[in-house]
Protein backbone atom coordinates (compact mmCIF):
# COMPACT_ATOMS: atom_id res chain seq x y z
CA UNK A 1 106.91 101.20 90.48
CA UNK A 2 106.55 105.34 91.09
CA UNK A 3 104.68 107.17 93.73
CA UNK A 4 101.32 108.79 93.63
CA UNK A 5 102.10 111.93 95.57
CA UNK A 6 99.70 113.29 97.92
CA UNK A 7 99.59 114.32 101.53
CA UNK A 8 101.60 111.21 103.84
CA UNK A 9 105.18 112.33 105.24
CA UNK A 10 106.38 109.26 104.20
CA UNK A 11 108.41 109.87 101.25
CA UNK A 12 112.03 110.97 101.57
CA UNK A 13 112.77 113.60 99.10
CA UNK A 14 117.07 112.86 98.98
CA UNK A 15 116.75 108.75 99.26
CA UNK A 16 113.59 107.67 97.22
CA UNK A 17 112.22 107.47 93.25
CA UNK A 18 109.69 109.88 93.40
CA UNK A 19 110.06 111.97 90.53
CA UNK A 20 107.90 110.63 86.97
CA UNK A 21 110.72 111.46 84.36
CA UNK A 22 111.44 108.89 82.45
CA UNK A 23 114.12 106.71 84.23
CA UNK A 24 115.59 109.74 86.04
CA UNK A 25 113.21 109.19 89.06
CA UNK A 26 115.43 110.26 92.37
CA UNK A 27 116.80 113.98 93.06
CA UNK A 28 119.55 114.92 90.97
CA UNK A 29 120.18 117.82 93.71
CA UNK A 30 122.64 118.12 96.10
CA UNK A 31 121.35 118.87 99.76
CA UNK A 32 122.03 120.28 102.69
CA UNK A 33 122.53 119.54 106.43
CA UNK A 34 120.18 121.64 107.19
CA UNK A 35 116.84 119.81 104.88
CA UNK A 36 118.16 116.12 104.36
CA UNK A 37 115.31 115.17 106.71
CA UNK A 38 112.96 116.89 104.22
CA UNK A 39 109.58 114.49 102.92
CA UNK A 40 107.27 115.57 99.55
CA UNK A 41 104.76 117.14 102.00
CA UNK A 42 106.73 119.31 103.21
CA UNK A 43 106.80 120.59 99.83
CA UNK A 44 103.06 120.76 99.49
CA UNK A 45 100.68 123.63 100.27
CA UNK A 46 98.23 121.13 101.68
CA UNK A 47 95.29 123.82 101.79
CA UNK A 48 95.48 125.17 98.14
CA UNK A 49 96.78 121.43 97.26
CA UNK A 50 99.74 122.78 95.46
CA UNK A 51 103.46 122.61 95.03
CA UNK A 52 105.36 125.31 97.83
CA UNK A 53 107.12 126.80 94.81
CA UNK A 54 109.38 128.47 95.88
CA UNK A 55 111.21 125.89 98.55
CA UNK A 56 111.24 123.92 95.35
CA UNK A 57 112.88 126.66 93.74
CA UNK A 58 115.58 127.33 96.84
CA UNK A 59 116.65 123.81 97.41
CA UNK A 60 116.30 122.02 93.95
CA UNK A 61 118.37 122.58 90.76
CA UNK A 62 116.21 123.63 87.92
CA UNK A 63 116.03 120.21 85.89
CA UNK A 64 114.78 118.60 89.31
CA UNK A 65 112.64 121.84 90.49
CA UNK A 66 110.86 121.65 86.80
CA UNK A 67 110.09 117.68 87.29
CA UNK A 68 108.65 118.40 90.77
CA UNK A 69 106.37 121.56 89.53
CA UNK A 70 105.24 119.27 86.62
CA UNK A 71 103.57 116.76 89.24
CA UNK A 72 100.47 116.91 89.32
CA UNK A 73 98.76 117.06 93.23
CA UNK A 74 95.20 114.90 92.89
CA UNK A 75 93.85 114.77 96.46
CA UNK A 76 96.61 115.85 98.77
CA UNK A 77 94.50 114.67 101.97
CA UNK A 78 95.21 111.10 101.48
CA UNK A 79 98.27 108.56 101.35
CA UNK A 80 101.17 108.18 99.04
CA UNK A 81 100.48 104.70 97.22
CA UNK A 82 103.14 102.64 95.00
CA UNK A 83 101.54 102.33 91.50
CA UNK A 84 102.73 100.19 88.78
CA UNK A 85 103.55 102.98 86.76
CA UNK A 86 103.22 100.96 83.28
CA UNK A 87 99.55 100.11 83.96
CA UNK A 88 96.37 102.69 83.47
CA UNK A 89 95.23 101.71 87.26
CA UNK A 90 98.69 101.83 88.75
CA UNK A 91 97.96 97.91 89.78
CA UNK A 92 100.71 95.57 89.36
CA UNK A 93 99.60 92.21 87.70
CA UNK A 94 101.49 88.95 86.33
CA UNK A 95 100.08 90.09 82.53
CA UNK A 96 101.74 94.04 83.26
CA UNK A 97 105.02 93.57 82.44
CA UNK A 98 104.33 91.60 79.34
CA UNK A 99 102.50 94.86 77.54
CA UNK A 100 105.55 96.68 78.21
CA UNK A 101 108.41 94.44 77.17
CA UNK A 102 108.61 96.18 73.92
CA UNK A 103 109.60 99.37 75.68
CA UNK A 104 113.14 97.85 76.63
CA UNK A 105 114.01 95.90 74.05
């Protein structure tokens, strides 16, 4: 599964998969004290529905800061959702995984 970021605090930057690289989906950063408690919206100019570059520049090492840029923000002013992230609608069904078995084996 992979997040669909948009606007929600729910998603902890330091603790869960939320980045869409490949398998490399949690922070590779080290963090601080000071923003552990940080979520993906804080991250998010929620007006111009963009990425606040630079905090990601500040507080993310450049492989990570380069994954987070590279999200794309659809509609900021509604919820993160868990998507299937091998299927087109992001819906998980019992046929899904079978279309992608190839891919790890």
């Amino acid at each position: 599964m992979q997040w669909r970021i948009e606007s929600d605090n729910s998603i902890h930057v330091w603790t869960q998969p939320w980045l869409r690289s490949g398998n490399d989906l949690y922070v590779s950063s080290t963090h601080s004290h000071d923003n552990y408690d940080v979520k993906v919206s804080d991250l998010i100019h929620h007006d111009k529905c963009v990425w606040k570059r630079d905090m990601v520049e500040e507080n993310f090492n450049s492989i990570d800061a380069a994954k987070i840029l590279n999200i794309p923000l659809l509609n900021v002013f509604e919820n993160e959702k868990v998507l299937w992230k091998f299927s087109s609608s992001g819906d998980y069904t019992v046929r899904s995984p079978y279309h992608n078995y190839g891919e790890y084996h």
